[in-house]
Protein backbone atom coordinates (compact mmCIF):
# COMPACT_ATOMS: atom_id res chain seq x y z
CA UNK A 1 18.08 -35.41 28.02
CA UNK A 2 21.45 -37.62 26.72
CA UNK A 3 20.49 -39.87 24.55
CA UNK A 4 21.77 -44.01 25.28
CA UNK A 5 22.51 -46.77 23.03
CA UNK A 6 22.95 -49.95 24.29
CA UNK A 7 24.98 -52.73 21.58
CA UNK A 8 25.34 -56.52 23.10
CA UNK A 9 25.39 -59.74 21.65
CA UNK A 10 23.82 -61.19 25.00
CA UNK A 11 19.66 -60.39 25.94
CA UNK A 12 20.43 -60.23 29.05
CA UNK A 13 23.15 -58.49 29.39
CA UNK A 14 21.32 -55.54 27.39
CA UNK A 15 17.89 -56.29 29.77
CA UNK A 16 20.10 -56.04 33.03
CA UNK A 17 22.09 -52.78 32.03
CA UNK A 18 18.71 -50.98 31.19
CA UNK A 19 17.22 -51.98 34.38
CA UNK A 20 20.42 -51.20 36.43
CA UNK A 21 19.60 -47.42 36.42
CA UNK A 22 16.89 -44.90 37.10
CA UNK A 23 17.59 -43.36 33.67
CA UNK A 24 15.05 -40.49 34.29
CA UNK A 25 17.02 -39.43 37.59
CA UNK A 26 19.90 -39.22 35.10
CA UNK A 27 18.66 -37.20 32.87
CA UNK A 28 19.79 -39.87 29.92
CA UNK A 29 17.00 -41.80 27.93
CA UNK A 30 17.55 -45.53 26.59
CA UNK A 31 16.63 -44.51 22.89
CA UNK A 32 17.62 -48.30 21.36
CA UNK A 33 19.46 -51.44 21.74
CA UNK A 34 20.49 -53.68 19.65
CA UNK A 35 22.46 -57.39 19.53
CA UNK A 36 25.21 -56.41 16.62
CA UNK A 37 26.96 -53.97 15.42
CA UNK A 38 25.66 -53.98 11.99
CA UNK A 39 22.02 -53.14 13.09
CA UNK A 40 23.66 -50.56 15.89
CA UNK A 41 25.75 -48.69 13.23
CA UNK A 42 22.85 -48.14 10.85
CA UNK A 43 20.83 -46.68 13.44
CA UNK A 44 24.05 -44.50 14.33
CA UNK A 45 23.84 -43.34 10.74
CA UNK A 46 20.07 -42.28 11.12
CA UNK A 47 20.04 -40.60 14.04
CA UNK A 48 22.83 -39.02 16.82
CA UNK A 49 23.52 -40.24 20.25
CA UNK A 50 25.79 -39.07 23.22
CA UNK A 51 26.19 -42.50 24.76
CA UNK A 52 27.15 -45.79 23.47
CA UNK A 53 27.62 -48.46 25.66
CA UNK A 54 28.94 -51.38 23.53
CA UNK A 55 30.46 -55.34 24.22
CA UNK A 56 33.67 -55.53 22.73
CA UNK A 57 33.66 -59.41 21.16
CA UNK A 58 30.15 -59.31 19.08
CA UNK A 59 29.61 -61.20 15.30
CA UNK A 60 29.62 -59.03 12.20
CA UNK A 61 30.92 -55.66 14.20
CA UNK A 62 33.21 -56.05 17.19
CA UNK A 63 33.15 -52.82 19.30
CA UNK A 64 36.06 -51.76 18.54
CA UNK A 65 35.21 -50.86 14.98
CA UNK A 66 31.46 -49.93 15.90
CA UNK A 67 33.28 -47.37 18.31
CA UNK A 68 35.82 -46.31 15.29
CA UNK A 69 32.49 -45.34 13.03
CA UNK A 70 30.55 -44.20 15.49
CA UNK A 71 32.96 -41.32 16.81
CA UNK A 72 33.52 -40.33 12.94
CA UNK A 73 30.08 -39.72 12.66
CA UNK A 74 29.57 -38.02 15.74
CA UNK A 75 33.31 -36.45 17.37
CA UNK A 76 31.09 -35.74 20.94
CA UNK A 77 30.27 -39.51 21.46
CA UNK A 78 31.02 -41.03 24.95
CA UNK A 79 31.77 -44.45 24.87
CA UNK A 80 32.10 -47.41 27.39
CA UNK A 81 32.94 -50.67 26.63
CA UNK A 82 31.85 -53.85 28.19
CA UNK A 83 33.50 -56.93 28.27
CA UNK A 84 33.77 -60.81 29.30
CA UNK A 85 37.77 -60.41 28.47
CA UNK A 86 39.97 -58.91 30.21
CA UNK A 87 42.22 -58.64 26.86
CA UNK A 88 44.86 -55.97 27.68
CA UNK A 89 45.28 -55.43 24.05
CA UNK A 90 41.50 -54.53 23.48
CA UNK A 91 41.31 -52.31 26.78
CA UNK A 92 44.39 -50.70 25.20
CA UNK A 93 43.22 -49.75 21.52
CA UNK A 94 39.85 -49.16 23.08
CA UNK A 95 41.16 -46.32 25.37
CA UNK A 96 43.45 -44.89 22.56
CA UNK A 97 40.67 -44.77 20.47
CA UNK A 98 38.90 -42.47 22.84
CA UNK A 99 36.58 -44.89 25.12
CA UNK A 100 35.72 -43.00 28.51
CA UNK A 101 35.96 -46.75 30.09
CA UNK A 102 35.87 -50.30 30.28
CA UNK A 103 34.17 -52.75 32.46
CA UNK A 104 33.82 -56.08 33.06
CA UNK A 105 30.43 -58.00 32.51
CA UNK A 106 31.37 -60.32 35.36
CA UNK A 107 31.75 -58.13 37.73
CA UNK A 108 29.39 -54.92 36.62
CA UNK A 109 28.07 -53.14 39.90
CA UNK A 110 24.86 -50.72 39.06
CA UNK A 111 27.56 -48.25 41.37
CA UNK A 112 30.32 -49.07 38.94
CA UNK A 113 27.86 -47.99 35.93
CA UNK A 114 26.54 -45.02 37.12
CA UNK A 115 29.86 -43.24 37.97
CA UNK A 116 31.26 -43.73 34.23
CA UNK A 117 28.01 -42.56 33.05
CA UNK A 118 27.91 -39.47 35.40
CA UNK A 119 31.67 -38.77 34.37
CA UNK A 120 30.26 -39.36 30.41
CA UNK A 121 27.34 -36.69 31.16
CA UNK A 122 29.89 -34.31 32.94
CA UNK A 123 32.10 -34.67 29.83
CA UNK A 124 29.21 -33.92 27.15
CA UNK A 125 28.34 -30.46 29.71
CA UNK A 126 32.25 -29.18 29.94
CA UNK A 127 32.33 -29.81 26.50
CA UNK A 128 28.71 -27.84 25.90
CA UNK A 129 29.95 -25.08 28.33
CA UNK A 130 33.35 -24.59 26.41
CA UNK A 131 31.38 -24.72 23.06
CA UNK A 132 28.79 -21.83 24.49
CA UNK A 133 31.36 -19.65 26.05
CA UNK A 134 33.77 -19.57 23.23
CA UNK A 135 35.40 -16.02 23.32
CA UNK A 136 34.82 -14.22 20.36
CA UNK A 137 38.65 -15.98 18.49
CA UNK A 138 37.15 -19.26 18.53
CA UNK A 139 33.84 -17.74 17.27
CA UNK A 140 35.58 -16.65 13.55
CA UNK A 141 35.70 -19.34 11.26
CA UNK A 142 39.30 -19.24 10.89
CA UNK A 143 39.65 -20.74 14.59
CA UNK A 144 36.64 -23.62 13.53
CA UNK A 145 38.69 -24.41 10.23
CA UNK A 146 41.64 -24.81 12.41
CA UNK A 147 39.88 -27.13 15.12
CA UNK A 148 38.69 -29.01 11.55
CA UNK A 149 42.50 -29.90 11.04
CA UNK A 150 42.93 -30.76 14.32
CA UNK A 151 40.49 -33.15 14.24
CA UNK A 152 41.40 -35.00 11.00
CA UNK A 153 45.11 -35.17 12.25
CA UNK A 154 44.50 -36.81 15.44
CA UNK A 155 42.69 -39.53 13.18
CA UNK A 156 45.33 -39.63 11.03
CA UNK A 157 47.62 -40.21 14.25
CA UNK A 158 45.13 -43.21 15.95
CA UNK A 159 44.71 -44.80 12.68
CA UNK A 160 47.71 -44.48 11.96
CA UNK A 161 47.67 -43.41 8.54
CA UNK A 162 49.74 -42.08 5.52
CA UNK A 163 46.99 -42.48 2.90
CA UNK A 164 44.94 -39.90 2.87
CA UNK A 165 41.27 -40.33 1.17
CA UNK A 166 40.75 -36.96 1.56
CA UNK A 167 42.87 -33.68 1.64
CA UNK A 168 39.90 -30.95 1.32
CA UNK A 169 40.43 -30.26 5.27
CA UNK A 170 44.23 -29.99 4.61
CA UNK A 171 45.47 -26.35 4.49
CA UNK A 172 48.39 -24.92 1.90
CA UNK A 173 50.53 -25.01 4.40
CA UNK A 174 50.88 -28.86 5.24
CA UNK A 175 52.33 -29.10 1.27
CA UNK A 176 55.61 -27.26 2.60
CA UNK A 177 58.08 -27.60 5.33
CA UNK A 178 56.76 -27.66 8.90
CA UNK A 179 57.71 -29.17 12.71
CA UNK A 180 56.55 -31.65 14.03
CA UNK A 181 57.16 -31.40 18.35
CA UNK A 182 56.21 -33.38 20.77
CA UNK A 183 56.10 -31.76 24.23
CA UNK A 184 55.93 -33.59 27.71
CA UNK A 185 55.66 -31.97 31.04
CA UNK A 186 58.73 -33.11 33.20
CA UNK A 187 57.57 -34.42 36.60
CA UNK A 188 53.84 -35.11 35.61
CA UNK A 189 53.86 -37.89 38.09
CA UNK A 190 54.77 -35.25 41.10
CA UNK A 191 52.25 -32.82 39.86
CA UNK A 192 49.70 -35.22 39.86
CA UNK A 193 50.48 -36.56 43.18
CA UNK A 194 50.44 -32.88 44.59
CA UNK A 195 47.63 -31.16 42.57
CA UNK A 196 45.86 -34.09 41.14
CA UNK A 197 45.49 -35.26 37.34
CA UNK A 198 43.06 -32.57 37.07
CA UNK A 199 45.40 -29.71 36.79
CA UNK A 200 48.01 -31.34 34.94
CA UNK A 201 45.08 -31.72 32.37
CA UNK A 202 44.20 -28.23 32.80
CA UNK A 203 47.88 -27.04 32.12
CA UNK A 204 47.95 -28.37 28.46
CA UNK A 205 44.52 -26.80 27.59
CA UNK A 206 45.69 -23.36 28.97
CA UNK A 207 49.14 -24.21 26.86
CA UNK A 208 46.64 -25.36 23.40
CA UNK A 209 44.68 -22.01 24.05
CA UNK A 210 48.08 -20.11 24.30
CA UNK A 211 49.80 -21.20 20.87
CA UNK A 212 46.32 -20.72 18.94
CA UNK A 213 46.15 -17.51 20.01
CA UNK A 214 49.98 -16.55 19.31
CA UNK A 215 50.09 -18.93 16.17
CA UNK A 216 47.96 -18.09 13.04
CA UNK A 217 48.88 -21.10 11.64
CA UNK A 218 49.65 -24.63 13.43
CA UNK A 219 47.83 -27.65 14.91
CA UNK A 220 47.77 -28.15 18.71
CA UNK A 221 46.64 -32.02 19.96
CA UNK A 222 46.51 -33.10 23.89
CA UNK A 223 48.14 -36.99 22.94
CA UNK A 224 48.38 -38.12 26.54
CA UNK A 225 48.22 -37.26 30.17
CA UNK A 226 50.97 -35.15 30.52
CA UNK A 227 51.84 -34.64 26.70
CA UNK A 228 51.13 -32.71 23.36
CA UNK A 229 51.72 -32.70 19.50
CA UNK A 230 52.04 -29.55 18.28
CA UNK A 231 52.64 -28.77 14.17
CA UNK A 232 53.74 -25.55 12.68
CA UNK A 233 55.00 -23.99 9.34
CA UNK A 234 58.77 -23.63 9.09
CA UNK A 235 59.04 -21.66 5.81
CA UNK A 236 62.34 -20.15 6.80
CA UNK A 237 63.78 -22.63 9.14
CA UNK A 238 62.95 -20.55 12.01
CA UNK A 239 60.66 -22.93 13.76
CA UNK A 240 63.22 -24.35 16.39
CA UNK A 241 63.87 -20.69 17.64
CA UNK A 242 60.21 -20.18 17.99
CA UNK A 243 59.09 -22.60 19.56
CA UNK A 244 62.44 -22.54 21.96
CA UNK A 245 61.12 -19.01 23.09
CA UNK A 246 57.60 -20.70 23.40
CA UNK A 247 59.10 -23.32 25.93
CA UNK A 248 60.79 -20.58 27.74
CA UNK A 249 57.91 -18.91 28.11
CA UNK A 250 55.23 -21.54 29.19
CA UNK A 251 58.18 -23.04 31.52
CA UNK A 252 58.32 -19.28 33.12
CA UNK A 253 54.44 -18.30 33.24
CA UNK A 254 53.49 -21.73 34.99
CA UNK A 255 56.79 -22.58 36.65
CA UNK A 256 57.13 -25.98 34.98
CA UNK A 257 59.57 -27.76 33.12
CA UNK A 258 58.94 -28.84 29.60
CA UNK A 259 61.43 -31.36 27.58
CA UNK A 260 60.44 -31.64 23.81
CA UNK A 261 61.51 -33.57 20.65
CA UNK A 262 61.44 -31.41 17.09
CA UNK A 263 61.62 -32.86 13.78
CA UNK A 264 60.86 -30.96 10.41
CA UNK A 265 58.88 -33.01 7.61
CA UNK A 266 57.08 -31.93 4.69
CA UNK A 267 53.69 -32.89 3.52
CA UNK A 268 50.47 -34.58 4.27
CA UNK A 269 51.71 -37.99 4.24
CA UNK A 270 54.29 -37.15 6.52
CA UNK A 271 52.21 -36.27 9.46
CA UNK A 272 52.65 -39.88 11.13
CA UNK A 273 56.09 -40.43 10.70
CA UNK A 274 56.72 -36.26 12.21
CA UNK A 275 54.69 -37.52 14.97
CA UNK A 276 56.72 -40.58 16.08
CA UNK A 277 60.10 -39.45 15.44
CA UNK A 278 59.20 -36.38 17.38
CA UNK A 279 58.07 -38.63 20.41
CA UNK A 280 60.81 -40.94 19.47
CA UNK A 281 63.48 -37.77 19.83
CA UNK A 282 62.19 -36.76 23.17
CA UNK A 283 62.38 -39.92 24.88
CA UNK A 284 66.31 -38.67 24.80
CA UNK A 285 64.97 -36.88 28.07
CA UNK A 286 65.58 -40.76 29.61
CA UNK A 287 69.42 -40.65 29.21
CA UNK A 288 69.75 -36.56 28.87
CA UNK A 289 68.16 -35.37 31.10
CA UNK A 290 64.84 -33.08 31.20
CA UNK A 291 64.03 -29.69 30.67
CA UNK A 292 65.88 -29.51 27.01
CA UNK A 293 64.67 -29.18 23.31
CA UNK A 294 65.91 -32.30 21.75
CA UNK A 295 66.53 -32.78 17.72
CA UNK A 296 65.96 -36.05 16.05
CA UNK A 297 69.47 -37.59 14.82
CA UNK A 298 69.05 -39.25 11.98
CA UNK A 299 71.77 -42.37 11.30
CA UNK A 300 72.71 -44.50 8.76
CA UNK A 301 72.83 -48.25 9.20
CA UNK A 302 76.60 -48.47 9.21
CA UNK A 303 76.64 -45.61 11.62
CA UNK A 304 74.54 -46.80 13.68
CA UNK A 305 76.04 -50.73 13.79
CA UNK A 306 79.70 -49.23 14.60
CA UNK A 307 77.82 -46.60 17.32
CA UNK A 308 76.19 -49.55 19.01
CA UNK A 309 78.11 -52.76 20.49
CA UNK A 310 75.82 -55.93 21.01
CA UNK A 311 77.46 -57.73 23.79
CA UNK A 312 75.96 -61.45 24.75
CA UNK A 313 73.44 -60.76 27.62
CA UNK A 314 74.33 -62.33 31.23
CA UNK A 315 73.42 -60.97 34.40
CA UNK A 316 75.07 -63.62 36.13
CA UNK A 317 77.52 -61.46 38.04
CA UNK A 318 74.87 -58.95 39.12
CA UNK A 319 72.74 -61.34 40.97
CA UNK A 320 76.15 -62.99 42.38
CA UNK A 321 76.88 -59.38 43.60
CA UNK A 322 73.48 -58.88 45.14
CA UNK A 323 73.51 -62.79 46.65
CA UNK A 324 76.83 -61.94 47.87
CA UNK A 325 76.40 -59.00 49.83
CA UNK A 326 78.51 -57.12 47.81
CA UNK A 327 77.74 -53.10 47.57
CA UNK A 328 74.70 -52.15 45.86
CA UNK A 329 76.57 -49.39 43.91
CA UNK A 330 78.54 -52.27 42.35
CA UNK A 331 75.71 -54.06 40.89
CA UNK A 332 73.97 -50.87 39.32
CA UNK A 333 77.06 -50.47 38.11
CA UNK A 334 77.65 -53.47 35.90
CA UNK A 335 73.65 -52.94 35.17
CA UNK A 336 74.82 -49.37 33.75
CA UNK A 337 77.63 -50.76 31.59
CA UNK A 338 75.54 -53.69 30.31
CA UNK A 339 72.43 -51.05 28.96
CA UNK A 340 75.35 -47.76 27.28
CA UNK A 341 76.57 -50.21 25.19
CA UNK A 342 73.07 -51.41 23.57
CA UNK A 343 70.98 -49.31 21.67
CA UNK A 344 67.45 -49.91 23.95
CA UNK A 345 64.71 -47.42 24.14
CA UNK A 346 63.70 -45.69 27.74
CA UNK A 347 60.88 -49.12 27.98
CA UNK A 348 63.42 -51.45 27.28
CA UNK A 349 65.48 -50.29 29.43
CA UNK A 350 62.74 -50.47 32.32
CA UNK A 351 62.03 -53.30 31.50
CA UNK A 352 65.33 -55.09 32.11
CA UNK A 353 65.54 -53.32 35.59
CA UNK A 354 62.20 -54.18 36.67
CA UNK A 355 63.91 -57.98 35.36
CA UNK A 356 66.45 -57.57 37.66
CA UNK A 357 64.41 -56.06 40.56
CA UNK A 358 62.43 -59.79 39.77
CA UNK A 359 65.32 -61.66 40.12
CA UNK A 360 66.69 -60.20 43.02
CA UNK A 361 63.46 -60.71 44.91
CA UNK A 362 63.26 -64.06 44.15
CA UNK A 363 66.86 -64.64 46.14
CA UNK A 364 64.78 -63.65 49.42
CA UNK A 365 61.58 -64.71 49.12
CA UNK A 366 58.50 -63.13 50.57
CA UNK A 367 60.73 -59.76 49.49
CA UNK A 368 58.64 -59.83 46.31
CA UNK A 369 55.15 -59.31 48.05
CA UNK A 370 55.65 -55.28 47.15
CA UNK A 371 56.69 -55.93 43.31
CA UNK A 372 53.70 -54.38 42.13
CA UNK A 373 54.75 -51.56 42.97
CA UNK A 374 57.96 -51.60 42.82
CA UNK A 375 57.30 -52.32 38.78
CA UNK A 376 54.88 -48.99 39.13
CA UNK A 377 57.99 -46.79 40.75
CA UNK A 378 60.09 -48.09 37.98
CA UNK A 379 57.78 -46.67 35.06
CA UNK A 380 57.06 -43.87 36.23
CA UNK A 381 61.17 -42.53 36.46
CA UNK A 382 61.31 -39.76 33.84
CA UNK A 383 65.07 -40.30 33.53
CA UNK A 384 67.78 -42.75 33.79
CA UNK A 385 69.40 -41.16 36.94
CA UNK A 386 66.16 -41.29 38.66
CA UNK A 387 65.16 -45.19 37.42
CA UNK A 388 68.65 -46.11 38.51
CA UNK A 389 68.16 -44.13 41.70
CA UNK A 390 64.69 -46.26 42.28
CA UNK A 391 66.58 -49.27 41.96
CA UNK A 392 69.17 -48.56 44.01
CA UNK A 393 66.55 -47.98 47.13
CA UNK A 394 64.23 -51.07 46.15
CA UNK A 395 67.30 -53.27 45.53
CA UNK A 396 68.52 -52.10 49.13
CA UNK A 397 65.17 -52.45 50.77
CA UNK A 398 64.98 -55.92 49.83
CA UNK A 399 68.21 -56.90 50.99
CA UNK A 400 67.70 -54.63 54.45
CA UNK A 401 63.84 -55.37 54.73
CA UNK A 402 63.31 -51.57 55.30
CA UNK A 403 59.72 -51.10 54.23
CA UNK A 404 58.25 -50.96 57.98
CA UNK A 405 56.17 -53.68 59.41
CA UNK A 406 54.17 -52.82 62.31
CA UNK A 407 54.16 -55.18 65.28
CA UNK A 408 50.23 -54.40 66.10
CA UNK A 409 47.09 -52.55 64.79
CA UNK A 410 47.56 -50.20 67.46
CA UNK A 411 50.70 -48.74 66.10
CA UNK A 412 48.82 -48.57 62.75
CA UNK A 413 46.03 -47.38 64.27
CA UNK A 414 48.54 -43.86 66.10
CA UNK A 415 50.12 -43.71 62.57
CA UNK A 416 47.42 -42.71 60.37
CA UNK A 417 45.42 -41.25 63.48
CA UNK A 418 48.70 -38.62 63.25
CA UNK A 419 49.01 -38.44 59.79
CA UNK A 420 45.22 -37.40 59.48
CA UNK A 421 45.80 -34.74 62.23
CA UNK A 422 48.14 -33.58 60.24
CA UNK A 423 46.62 -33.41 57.02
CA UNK A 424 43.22 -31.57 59.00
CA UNK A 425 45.66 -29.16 60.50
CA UNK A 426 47.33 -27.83 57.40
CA UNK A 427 45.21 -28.92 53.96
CA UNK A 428 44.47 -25.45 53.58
CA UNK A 429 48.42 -24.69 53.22
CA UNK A 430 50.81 -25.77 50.67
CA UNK A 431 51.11 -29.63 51.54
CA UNK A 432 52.44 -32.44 49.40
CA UNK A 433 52.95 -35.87 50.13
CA UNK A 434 56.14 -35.51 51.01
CA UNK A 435 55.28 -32.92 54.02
CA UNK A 436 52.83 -35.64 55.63
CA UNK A 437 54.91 -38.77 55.07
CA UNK A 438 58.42 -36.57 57.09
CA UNK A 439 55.34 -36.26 59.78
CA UNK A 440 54.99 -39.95 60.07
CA UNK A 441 58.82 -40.80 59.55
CA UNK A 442 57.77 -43.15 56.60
CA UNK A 443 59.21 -42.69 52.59
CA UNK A 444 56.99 -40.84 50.45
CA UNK A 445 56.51 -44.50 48.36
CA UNK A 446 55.51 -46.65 50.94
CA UNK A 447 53.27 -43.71 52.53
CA UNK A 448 51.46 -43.53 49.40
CA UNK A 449 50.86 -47.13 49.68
CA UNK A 450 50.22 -46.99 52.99
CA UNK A 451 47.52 -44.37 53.34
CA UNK A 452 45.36 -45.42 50.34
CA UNK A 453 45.55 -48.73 52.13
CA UNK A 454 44.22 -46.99 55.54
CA UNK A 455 41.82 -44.75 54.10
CA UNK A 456 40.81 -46.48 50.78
CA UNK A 457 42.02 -43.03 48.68
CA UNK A 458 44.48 -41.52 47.10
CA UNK A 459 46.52 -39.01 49.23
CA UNK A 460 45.82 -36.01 47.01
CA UNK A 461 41.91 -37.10 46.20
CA UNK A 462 41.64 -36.73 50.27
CA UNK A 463 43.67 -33.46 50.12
CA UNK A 464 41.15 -32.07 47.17
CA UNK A 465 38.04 -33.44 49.31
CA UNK A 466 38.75 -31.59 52.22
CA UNK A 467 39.57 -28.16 50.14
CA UNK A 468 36.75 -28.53 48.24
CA UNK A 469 34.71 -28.69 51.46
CA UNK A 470 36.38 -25.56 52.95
CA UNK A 471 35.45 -23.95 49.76
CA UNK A 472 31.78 -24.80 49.97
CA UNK A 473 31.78 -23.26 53.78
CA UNK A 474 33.14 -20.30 52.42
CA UNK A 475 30.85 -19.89 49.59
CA UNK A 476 27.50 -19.86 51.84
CA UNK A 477 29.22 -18.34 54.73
CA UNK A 478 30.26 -15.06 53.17
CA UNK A 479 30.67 -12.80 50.42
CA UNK A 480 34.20 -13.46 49.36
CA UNK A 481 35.41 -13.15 45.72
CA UNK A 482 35.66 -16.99 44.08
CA UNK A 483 39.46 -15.78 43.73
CA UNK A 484 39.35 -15.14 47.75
CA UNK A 485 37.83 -18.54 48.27
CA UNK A 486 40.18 -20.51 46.11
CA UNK A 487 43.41 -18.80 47.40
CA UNK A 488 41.39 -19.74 51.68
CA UNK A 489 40.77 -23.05 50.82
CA UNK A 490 44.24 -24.05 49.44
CA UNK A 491 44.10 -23.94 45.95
CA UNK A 492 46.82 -21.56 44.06
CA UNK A 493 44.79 -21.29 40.60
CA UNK A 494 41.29 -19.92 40.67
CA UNK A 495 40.55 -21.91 37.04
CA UNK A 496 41.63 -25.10 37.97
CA UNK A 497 39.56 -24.57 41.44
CA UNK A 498 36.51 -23.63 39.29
CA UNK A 499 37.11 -26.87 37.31
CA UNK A 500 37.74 -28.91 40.49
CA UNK A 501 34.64 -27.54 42.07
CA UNK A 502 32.31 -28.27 39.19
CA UNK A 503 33.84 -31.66 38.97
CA UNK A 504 33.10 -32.60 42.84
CA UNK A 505 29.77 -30.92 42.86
CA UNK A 506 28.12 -30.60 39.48
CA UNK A 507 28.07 -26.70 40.21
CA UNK A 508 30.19 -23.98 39.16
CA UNK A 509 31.21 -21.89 42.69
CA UNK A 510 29.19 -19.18 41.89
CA UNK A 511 26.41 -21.76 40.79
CA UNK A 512 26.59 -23.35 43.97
CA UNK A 513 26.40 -20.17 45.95
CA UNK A 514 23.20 -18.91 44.86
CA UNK A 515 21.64 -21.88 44.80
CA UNK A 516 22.56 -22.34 48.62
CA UNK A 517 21.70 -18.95 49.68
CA UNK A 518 18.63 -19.04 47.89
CA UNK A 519 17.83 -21.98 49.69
CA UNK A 520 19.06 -20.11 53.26
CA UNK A 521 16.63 -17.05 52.22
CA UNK A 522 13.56 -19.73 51.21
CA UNK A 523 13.94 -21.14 55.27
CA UNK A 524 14.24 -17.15 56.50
């Protein structure tokens, strides 16, 4: 059984989330709850949990710090926070700091609860499962020291520290010169769409397994979605050439591209300032390109004041351009000229075209109905030649009206009826988005939109659903190896499958195979 805490300032908000759920189905028992964070951290202190489910604006303690504490005591700790406020800036160092989710007290649905809490149970048993089937590396306690230093440098990182009150966890090798690179997979957004978050997840733990195992000395960290931190010793300046080779070969082995920014440092108190000028270095990917190894250049004020010219901002003549009806082309242009002769990071940049993309929507009206997304499609270009490429379309959509508008519900009604067809015919195959939306005539953006709109999911969560259910056929039906049924029901990697699978289900595929023919043999 998981043990539950429960932290709110409000009766009955605690009373109503411990009658919400059949805890005992769950498996999970309400052990305490409490109305600060004061009397919640001092039972934290006494006693371990797996669950804390805590209100973010409470007297004494706010949640945020509760959660801080309570994940130094104990690193497993799931934690979901509640809210009246929809505070971007809490969500935001809530999730940094580690929370699993965040929901709103105003509009908490028992359903809403129980699927965070089922995803915070399936976390503690992958986590359980990887501890219990560690291969006999991690078992030595040179692999536990190493996931010690791990640990203390991703706090180091979310606190952001450069005081240290401790350096006992700190090996020798910290005190010298090391690298500090920050790795992101190019394309995460495609990957994603075509294999779901899942696997991009499970490409940077197979890539964290991969340099402890070819590095005796180094720190790995996942930082983000589709990106890692890694730290290694660079006695002899030969760091760069290593971990070049590295790239080549994760880039080969998984058919990938990597881009990556290195910077050397030297000392504990340097960690932080590695870490951001290594992220800050490969966010040259934005006007470079992807795919490359980029070094941090390091400039002096004067430098970089005669480098960069600050011209007076007006965007007059673009919007007279796009009023006009002169070429689109033009107007990216001047855009283009306007942002190489500012120094502006890859956000900044996005920012201002997301700005103009505003503007120009404004100039015909109901055109800025789609701007959600439109500000979505913008964030999510990797580089400058795809952003500017984004704009281009969306700029030229609003002035043609292009995005499709369908005259009747029956035409809807033939258009995802075919797309469906579609997908039933071939999910077994190699299909992407892309593939389905050519069936249908529509972009691959406004498909995306489209079909979650029409079916109320994501295009690849369908895709998975329907693999995962020719998988389970296959599994009771016959004998096949797992590898047999992964490679049947569409999925290339028999890992992430078995990840997938336990994900969906609960059950491993060879968990969920005896337990359905022993069922089958129990009716013979």
């Amino acid at each position: 059984m998981y043990r539950i805490m429960i932290v709110d300032d409000e009766p009955v908000i605690r009373k109503g989330i411990s009658a919400f759920i059949d805890w005992g189905k769950e498996e999970i028992t309400v052990e305490d709850q409490y109305g600060n964070g004061v009397e919640a951290l001092a039972a934290l202190e006494k006693n371990p949990y797996d669950i804390l489910i805590t209100d973010i604006k409470m007297p004494l303690i706010n949640g945020i710090e509760l959660m801080k504490q309570a994940i130094n005591l104990y690193p497993w700790l799931k934690v979901i926070l509640i809210s009246n406020y929809s505070d971007f800036e809490y969500v935001k160092e809530g999730l940094k700091l580690g929370a699993v989710d965040y929901l709103l007290k105003l509009t908490l649905k028992k359903d809403d609860l129980l699927d965070v809490l089922r995803r915070c149970i399936s976390m503690l048993e992958e986590e359980q499962k990887k501890d219990s089937e560690l291969n006999h590396y991690q078992q030595n306690a040179v692999y536990l020291k190493r996931k010690k230093v791990e640990q203390e440098i991703k706090r180091l990182i979310v606190q952001e520290k450069t005081i240290l009150s401790s350096r006992e966890w700190a090996p020798a090798w910290l005190e010298k010169p090391y690298a500090c690179v920050y790795l992101l997979l190019d394309k995460a957004e495609e990957w994603k769409e075509n294999h779901g978050y899942l696997y991009v997840q499970f490409l940077l733990e197979e890539w964290q397994k991969m340099f402890y195992e070819r590095m005796d000395k180094g720190v790995s960290l996942i930082v983000a979605e589709s990106g890692m931190f890694f730290i290694l010793p660079d006695y002899n300046g030969d760091a760069q050439r290593w971990f070049l080779q590295w790239k080549q070969l994760l880039e080969m082995k998984w058919k990938v591209s990597i881009s990556a920014g290195f910077v050397t440092e030297q000392g504990l108190g340097s960690i932080l300032k590695g870490f951001d000028n290594s992220q800050l270095a490969c966010q040259r990917r934005f006007f470079e390109g992807l795919g490359k190894l980029f070094c941090m250049n390091f400039e002096t004020p004067i430098e970089k004041a005669q480098r960069v010219k600050q011209e007076p901002l007006d965007w007059t003549p673009f919007f007279e351009m796009i009023s006009n009806g002169d070429p689109i082309s033009s107007a990216i242009e001047f855009a283009v000229k306007h942002w190489k002769n500012r120094d502006l990071k890859p956000g900044q940049v996005k920012h201002e075209a997301f700005s103009l993309l505003s503007g120009a929507c404004q100039l015909y009206g109901e055109a800025g109905l789609q701007l959600l997304e439109q500000h979505d499609s913008l964030c999510r270009a990797e580089t400058m030649e795809q952003m500017l490429s984004v704009l281009k379309d969306q700029l030229e959509e609003i002035r043609t009206s292009f995005i499709p508008k369908p005259a009747d519900k029956g035409y809807d009604e033939q258009l995802i009826t075919k797309a469906l067809e579609y997908i039933a015919a071939h999910y077994t195959e190699n299909l992407t988005l892309q593939s389905v939306a050519d069936t249908v005539h529509l972009s691959k953006s406004y498909f995306s939109l489209y079909f979650k709109k029409q079916t109320g999911r994501n295009f690849i969560d369908y895709l998975i659903e329907l693999r995962i259910r020719e998988a389970k056929k296959l599994l009771v039906q016959k004998e096949r190896r797992i590898y047999d049924v992964a490679q049947v029901a569409g999925f290339k990697d028999v890992k992430y499958f078995s990840k997938v699978f336990k994900k969906v289900t609960g059950f491993t595929p060879m968990e969920y195979r005896e337990k359905h023919q022993a069922a089958k043999f129990s009716i013979d």
